[in-house]
C-alpha atoms as a PDB file:
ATOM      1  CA  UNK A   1      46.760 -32.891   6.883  1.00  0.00           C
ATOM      2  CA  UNK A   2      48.198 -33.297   3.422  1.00  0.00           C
ATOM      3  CA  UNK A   3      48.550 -29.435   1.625  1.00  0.00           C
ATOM      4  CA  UNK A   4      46.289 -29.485  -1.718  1.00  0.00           C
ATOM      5  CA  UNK A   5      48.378 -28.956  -4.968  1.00  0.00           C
ATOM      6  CA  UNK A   6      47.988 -25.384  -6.803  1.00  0.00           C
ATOM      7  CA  UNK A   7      46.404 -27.137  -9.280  1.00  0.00           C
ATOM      8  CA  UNK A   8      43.890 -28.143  -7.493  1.00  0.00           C
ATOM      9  CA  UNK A   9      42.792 -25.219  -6.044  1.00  0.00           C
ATOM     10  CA  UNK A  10      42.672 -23.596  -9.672  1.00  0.00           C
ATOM     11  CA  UNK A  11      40.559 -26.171 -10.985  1.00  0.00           C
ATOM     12  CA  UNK A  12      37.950 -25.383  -8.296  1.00  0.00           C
ATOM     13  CA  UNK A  13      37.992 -22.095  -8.828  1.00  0.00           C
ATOM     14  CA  UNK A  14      37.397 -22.521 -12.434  1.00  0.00           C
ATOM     15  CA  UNK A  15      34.606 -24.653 -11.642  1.00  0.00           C
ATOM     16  CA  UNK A  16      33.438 -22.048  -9.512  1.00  0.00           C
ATOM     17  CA  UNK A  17      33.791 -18.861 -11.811  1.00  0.00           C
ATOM     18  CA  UNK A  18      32.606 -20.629 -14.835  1.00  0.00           C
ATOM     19  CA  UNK A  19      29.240 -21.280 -12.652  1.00  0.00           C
ATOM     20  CA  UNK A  20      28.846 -17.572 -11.640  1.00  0.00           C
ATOM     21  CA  UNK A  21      29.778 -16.171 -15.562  1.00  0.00           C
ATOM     22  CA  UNK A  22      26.907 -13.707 -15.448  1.00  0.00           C
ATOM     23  CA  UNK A  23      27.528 -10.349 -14.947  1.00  0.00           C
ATOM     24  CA  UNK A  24      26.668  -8.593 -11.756  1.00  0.00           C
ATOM     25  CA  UNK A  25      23.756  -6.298 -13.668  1.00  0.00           C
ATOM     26  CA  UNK A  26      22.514  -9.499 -15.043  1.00  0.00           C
ATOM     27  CA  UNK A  27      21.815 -10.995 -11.786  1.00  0.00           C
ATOM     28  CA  UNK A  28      20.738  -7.348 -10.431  1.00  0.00           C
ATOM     29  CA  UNK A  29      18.590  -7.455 -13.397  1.00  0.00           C
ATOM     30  CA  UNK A  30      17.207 -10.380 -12.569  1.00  0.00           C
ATOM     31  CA  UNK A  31      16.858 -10.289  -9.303  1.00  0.00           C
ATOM     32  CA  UNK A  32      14.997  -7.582  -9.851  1.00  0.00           C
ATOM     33  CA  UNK A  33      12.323  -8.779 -12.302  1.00  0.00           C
ATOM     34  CA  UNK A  34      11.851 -11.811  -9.395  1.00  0.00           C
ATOM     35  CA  UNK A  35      10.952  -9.196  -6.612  1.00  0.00           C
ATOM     36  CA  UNK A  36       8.328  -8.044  -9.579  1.00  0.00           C
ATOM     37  CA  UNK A  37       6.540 -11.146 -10.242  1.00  0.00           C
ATOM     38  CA  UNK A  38       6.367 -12.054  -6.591  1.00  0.00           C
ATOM     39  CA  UNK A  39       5.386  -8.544  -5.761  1.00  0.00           C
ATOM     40  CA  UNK A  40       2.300  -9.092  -8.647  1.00  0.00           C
ATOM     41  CA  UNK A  41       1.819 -12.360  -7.969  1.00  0.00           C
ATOM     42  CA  UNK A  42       0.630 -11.307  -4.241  1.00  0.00           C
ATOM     43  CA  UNK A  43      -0.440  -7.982  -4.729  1.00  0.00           C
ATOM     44  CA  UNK A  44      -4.324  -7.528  -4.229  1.00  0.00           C
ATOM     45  CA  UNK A  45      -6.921  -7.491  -7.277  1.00  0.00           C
ATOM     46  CA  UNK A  46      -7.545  -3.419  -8.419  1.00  0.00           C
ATOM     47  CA  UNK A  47     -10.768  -1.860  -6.982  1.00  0.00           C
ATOM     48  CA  UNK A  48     -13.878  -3.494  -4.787  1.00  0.00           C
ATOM     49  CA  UNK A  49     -17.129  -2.264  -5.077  1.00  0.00           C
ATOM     50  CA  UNK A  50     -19.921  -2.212  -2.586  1.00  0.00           C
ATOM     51  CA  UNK A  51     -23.218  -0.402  -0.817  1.00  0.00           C
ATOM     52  CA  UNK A  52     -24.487  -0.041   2.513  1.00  0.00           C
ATOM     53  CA  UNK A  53     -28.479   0.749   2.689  1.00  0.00           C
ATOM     54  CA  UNK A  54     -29.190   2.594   6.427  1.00  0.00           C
ATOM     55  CA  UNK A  55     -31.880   1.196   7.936  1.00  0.00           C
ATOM     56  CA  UNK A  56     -32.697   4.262   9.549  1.00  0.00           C
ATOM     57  CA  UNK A  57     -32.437   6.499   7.278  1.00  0.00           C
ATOM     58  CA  UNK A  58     -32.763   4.906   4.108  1.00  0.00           C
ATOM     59  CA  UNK A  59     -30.465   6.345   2.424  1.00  0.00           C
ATOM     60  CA  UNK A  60     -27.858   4.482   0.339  1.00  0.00           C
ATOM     61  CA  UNK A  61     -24.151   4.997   0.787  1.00  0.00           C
ATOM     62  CA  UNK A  62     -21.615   3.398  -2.394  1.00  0.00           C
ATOM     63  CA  UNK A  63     -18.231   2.855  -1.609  1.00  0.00           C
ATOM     64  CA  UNK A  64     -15.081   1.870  -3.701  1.00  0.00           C
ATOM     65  CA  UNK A  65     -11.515   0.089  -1.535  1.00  0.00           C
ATOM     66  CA  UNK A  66      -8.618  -1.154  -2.684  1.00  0.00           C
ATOM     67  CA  UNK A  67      -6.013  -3.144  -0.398  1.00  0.00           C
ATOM     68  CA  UNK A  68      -1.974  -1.715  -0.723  1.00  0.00           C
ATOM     69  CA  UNK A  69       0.185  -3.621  -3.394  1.00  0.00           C
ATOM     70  CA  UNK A  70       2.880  -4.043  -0.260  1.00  0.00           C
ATOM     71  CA  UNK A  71       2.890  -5.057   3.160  1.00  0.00           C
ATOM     72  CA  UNK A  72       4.327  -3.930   6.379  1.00  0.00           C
ATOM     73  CA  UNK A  73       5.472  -6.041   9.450  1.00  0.00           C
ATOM     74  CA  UNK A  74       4.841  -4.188  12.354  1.00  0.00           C
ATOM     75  CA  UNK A  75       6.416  -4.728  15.910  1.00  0.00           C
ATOM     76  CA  UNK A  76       4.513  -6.455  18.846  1.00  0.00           C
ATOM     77  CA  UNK A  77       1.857  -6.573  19.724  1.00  0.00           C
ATOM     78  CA  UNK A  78       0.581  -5.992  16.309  1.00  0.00           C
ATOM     79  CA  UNK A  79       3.107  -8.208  14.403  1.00  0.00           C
ATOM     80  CA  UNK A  80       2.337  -9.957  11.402  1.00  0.00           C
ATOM     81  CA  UNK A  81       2.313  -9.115   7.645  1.00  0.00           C
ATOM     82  CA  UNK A  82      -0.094  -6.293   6.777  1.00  0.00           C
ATOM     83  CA  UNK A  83      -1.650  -4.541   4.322  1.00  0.00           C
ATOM     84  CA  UNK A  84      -3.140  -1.023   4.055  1.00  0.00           C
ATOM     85  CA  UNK A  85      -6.678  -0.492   3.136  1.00  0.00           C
ATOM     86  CA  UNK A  86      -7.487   2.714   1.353  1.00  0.00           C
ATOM     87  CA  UNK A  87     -11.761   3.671   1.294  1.00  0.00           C
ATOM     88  CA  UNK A  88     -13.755   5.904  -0.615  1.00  0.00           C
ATOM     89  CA  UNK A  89     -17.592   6.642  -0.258  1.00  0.00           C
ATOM     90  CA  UNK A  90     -19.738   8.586  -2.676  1.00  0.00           C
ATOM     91  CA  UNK A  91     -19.838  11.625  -0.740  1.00  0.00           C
ATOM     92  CA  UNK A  92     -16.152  11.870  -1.399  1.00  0.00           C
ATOM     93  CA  UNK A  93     -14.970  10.773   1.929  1.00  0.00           C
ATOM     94  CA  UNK A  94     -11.190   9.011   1.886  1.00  0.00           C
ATOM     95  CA  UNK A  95     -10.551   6.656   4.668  1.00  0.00           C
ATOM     96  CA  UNK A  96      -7.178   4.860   5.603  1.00  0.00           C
ATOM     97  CA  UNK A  97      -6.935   1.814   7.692  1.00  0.00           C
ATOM     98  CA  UNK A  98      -5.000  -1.549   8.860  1.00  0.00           C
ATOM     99  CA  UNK A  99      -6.212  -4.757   9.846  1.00  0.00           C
ATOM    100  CA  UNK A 100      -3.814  -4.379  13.164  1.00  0.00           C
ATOM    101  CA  UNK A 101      -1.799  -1.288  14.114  1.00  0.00           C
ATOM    102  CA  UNK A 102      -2.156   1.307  16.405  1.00  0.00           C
ATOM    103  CA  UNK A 103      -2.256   5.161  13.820  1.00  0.00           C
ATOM    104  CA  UNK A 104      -0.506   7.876  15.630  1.00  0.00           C
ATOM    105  CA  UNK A 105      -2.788  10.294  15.873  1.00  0.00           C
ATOM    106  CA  UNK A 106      -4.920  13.154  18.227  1.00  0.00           C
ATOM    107  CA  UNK A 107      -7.744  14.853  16.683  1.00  0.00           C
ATOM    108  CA  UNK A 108      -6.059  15.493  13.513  1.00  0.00           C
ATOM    109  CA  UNK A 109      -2.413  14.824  11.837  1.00  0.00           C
ATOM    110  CA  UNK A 110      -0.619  15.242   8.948  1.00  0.00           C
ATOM    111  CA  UNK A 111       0.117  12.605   6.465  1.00  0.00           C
ATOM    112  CA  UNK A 112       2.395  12.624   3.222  1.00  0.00           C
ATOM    113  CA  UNK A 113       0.872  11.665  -0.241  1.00  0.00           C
ATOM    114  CA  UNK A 114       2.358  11.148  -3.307  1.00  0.00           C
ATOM    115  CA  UNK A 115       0.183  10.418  -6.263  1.00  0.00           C
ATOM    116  CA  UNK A 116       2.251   8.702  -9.736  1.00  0.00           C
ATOM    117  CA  UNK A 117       5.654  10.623  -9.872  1.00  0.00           C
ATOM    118  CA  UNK A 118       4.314  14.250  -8.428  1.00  0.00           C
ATOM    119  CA  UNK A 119       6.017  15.280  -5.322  1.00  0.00           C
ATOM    120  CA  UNK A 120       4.452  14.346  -2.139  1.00  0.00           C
ATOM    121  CA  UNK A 121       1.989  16.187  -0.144  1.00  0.00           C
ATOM    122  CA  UNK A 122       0.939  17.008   3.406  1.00  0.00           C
ATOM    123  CA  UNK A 123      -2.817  16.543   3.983  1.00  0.00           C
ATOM    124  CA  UNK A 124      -5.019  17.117   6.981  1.00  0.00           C
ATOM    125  CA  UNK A 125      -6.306  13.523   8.017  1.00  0.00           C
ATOM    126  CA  UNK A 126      -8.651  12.948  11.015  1.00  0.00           C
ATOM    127  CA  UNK A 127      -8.928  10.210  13.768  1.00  0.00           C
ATOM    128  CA  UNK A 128     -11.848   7.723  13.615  1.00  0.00           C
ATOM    129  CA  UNK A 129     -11.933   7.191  16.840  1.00  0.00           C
ATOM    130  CA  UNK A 130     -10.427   3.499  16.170  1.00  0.00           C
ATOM    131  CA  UNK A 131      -7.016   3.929  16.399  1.00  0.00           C
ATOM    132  CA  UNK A 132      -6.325   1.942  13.150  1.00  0.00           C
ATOM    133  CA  UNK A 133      -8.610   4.094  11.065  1.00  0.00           C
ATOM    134  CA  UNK A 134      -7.958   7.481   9.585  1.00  0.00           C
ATOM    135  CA  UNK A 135     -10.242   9.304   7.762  1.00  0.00           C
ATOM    136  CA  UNK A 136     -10.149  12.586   4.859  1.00  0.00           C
ATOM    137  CA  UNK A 137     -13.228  14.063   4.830  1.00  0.00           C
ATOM    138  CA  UNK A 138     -14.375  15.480   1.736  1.00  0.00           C
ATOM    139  CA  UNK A 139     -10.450  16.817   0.484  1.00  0.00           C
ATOM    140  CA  UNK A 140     -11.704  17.809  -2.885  1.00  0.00           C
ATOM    141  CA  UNK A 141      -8.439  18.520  -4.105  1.00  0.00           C
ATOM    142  CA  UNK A 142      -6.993  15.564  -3.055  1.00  0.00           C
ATOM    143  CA  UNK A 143      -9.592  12.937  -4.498  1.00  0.00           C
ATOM    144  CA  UNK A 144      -9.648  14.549  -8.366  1.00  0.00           C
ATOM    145  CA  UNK A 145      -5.653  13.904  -7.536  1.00  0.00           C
ATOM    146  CA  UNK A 146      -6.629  10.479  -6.730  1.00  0.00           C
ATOM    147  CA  UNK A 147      -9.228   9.360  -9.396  1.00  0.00           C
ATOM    148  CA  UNK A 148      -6.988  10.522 -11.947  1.00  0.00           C
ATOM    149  CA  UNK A 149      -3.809   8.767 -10.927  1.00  0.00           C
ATOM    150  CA  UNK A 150      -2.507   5.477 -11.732  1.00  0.00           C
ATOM    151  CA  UNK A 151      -0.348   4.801  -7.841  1.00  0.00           C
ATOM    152  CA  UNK A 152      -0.579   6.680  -4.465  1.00  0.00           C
ATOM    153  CA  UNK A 153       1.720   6.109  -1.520  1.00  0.00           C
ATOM    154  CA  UNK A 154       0.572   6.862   1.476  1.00  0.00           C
ATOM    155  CA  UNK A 155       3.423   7.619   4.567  1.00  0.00           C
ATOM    156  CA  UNK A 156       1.377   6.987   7.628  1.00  0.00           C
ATOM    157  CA  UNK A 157       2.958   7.451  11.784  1.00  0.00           C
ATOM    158  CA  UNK A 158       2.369   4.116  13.671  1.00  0.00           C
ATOM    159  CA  UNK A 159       3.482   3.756  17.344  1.00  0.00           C
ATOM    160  CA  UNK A 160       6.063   2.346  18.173  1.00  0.00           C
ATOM    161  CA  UNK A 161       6.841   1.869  14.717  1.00  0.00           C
ATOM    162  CA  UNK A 162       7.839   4.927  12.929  1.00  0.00           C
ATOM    163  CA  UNK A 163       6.419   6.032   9.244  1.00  0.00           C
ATOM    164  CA  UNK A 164       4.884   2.848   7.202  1.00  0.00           C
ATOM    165  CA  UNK A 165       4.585   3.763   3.433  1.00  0.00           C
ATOM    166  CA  UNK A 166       2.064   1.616   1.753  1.00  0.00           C
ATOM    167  CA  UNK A 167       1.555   1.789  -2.199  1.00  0.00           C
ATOM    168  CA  UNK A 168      -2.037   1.601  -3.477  1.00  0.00           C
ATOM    169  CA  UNK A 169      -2.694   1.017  -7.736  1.00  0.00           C
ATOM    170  CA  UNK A 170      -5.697   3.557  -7.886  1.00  0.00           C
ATOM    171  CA  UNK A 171      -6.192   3.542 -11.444  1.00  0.00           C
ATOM    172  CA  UNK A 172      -9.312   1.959 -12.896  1.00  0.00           C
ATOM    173  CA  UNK A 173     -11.554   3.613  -9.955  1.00  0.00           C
ATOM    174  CA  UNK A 174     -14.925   3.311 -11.597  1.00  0.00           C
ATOM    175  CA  UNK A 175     -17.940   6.309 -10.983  1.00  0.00           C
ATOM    176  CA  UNK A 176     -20.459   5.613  -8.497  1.00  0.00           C
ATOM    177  CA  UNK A 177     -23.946   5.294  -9.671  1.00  0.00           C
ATOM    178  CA  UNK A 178     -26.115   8.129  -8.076  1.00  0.00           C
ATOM    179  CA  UNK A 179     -27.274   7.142  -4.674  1.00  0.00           C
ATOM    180  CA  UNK A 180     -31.119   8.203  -3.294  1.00  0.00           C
ATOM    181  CA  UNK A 181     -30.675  10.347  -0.570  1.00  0.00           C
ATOM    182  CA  UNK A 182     -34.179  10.854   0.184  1.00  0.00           C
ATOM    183  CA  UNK A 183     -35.452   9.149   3.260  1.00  0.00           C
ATOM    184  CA  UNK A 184     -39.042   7.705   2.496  1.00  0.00           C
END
């Protein structure tokens, strides 16, 4: 094998440098503002709206969701990209939930909030009963927090897969109208 002249090999790196001239925060930069418009591209539409009319009862219950802006991949055998669900009802019930996942949970556990730039926050959550659904029941506190903030993160436990964090937009969350309560 015939050694390449110097000359060569500083031609090619020429060629090479002059091809990679941006700076390192440039690319950063824009690497960054990628991960942004892929990130928005994907990320769920802001808040659905809905009722549910009990038959037995007859009394109407309204209720507001909003999927997470990111998704988690979660270990067998609940693999596959993810997203949180986050649930409110007029009574001023918060509920959590994934499609797949198994919540680690008994009775009641502690989950971290953080609402805009605030610090985050330990609240009280309880177990549905389906071990991908958590619910805060009637956290007064914590829903004002929520209907006047623009982005919550939620840190929730799964089994054997440590704390998820899934980011919600929450801004925009529109009043319910006034539900009958009366049976007839």
């Amino acid at each position: 094998m015939k050694p390449l002249p110097v000359a060569s090999i500083a031609i090619a790196l020429g060629v090479i440098t002059v091809g990679c001239s941006r700076e390192p925060t440039e690319i950063r930069d824009q690497d960054a503002k990628t991960a942004e418009l892929a990130v928005a591209s994907i990320a769920p539409e802001g808040w659905s709206y809905s009722s549910y009319k009990d038959k037995m009862t007859e009394e109407t219950t309204s209720y507001a969701w909003v999927k997470s802006n990111n998704t988690v991949e979660l270990k067998f055998p609940y693999e596959g990209t993810q997203r949180g669900e986050l649930t409110i009802h007029d009574r001023g019930g918060v509920d959590f939930g994934i499609e797949k996942g198994q919540i680690e949970c008994r009775d009641s556990c502690l989950l971290f909030v953080k609402f805009d730039d605030a610090k985050a926050t330990e609240y009280r959550w309880y177990a549905s009963g389906d071990e991908r659904r958590l619910l805060n029941i009637y956290d007064k506190a914590m829903l004002a927090r929520l209907t006047s903030a623009n982005h919550m993160t939620l840190r929730v436990f799964f089994y054997q897969n440590g704390f998820q964090d899934f980011e919600f937009t929450v801004a925009g969350l529109k009043p319910f109208p006034k539900a009958d309560r009366n049976s007839t």
